[in-house]
C-alpha atoms as a PDB file:
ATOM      1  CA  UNK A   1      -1.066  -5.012  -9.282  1.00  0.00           C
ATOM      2  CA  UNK A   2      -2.643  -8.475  -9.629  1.00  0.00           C
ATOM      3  CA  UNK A   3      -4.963  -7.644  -6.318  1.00  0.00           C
ATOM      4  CA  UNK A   4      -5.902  -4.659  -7.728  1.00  0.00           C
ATOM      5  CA  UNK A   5      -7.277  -6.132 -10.844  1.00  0.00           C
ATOM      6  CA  UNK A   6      -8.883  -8.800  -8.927  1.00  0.00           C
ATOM      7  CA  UNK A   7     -10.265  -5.906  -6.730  1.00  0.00           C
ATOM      8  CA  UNK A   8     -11.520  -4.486  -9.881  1.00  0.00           C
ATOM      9  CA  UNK A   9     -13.349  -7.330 -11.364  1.00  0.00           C
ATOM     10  CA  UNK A  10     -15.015  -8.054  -8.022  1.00  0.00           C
ATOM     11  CA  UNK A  11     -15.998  -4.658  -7.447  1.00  0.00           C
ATOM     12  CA  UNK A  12     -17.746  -4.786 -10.918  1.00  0.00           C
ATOM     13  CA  UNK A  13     -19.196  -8.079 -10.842  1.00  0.00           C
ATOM     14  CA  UNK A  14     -21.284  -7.142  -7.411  1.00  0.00           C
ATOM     15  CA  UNK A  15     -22.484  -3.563  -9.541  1.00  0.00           C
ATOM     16  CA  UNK A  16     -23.287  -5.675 -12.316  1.00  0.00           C
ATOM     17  CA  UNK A  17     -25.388  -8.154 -10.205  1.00  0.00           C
ATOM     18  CA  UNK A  18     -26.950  -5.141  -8.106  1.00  0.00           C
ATOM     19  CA  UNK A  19     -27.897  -3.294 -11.412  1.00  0.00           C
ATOM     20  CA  UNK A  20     -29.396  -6.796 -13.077  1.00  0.00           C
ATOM     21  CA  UNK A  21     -31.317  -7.499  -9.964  1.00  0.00           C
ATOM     22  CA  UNK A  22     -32.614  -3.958  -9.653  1.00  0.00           C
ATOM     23  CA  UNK A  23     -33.857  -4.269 -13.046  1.00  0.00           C
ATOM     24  CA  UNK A  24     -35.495  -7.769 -12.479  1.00  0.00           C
ATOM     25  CA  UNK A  25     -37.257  -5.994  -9.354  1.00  0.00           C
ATOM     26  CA  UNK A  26     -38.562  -3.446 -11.646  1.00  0.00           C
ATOM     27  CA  UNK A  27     -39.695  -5.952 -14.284  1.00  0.00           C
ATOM     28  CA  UNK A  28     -41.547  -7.876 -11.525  1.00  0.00           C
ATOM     29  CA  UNK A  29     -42.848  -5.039 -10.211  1.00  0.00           C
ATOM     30  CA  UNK A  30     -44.968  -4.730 -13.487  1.00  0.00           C
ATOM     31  CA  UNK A  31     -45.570  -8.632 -13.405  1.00  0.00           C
ATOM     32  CA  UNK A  32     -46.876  -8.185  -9.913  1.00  0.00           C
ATOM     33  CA  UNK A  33     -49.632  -5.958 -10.718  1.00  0.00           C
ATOM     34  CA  UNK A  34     -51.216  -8.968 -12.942  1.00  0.00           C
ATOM     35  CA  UNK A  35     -50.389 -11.618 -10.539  1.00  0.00           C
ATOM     36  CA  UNK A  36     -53.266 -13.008  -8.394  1.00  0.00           C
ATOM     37  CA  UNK A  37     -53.203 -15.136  -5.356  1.00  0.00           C
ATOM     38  CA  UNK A  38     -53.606 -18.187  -7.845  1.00  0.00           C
ATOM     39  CA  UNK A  39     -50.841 -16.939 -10.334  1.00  0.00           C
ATOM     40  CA  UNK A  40     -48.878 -15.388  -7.140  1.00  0.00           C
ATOM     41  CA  UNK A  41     -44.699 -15.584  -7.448  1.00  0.00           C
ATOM     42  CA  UNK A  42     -42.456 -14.140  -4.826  1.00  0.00           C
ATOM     43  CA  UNK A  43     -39.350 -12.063  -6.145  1.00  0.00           C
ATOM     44  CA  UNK A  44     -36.944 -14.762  -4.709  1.00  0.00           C
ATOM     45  CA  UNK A  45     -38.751 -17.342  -7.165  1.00  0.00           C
ATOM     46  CA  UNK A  46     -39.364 -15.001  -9.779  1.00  0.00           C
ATOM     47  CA  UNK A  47     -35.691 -14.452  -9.716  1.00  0.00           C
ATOM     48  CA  UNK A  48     -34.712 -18.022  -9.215  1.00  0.00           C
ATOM     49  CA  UNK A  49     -36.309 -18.906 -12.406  1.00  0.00           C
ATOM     50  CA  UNK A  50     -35.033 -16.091 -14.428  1.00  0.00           C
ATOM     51  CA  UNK A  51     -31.441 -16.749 -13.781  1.00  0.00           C
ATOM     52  CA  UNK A  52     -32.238 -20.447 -13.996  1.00  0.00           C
ATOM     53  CA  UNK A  53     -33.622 -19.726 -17.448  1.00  0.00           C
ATOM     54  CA  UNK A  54     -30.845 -17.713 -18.728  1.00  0.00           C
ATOM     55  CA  UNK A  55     -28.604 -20.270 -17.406  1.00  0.00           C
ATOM     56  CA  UNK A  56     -29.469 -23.222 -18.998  1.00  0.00           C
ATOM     57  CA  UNK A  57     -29.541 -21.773 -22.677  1.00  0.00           C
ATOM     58  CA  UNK A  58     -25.325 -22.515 -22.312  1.00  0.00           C
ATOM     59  CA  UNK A  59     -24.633 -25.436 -24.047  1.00  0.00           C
ATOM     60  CA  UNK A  60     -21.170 -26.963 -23.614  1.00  0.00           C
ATOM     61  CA  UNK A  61     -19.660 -28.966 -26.937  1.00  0.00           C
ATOM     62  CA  UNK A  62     -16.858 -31.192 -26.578  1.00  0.00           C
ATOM     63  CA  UNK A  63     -13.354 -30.487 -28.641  1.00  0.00           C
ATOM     64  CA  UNK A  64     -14.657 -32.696 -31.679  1.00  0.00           C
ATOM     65  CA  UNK A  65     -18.098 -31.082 -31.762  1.00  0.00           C
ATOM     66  CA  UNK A  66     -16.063 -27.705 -31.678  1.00  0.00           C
ATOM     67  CA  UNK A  67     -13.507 -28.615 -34.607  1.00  0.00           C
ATOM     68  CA  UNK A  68     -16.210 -30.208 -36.515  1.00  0.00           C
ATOM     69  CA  UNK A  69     -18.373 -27.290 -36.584  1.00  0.00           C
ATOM     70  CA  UNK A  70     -15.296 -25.355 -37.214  1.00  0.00           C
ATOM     71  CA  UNK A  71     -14.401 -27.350 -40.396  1.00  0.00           C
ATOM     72  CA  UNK A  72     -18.073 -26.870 -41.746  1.00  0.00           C
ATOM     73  CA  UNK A  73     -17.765 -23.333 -41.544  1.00  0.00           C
ATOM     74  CA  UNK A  74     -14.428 -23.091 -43.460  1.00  0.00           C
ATOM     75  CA  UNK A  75     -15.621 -25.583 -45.762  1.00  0.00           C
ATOM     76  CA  UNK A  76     -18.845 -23.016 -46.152  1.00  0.00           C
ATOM     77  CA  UNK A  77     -16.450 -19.966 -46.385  1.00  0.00           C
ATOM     78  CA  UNK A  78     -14.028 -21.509 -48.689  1.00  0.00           C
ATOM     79  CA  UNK A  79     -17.251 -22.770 -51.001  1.00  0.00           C
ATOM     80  CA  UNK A  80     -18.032 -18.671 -51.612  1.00  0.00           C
ATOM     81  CA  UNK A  81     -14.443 -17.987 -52.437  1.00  0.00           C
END
């Protein structure tokens, strides 16, 4: 049962990827038709720096950060009450 899950989740990962990447190829499509040979970006680059983009918005917190932020919210919540 456990393989077939794992199956499942790979199987839908790669359609996920294929469908976000055929979508970036249509977006640079567009972009391409206002690139010149100054301004020029291949799709490998062009999709190098999107993912790279959308990658580094993640920002990891430690446990503390986490519980502090936590306490300022209930603090907040329990401030409406």
């Amino acid at each position: 049962m456990n393989m077939e899950l794992f199956e499942f989740m790979e199987l839908l990962t790669t359609a996920f990827r294929k469908d976000t990447e055929e979508r970036l190829w249509s977006q640079w499509l567009v972009d391409y038709a206002r690139m010149d040979k100054e301004h020029f970006k291949s799709f490998n680059d062009y999709k190098k720096e999107t993912f790279r983009n959308k990658q580094g918005n993640n920002v990891k917190l430690d446990k503390e950060k986490i519980l502090e932020e936590a306490e300022k919210i209930k603090n907040l919540d329990q401030g409406r009450r």
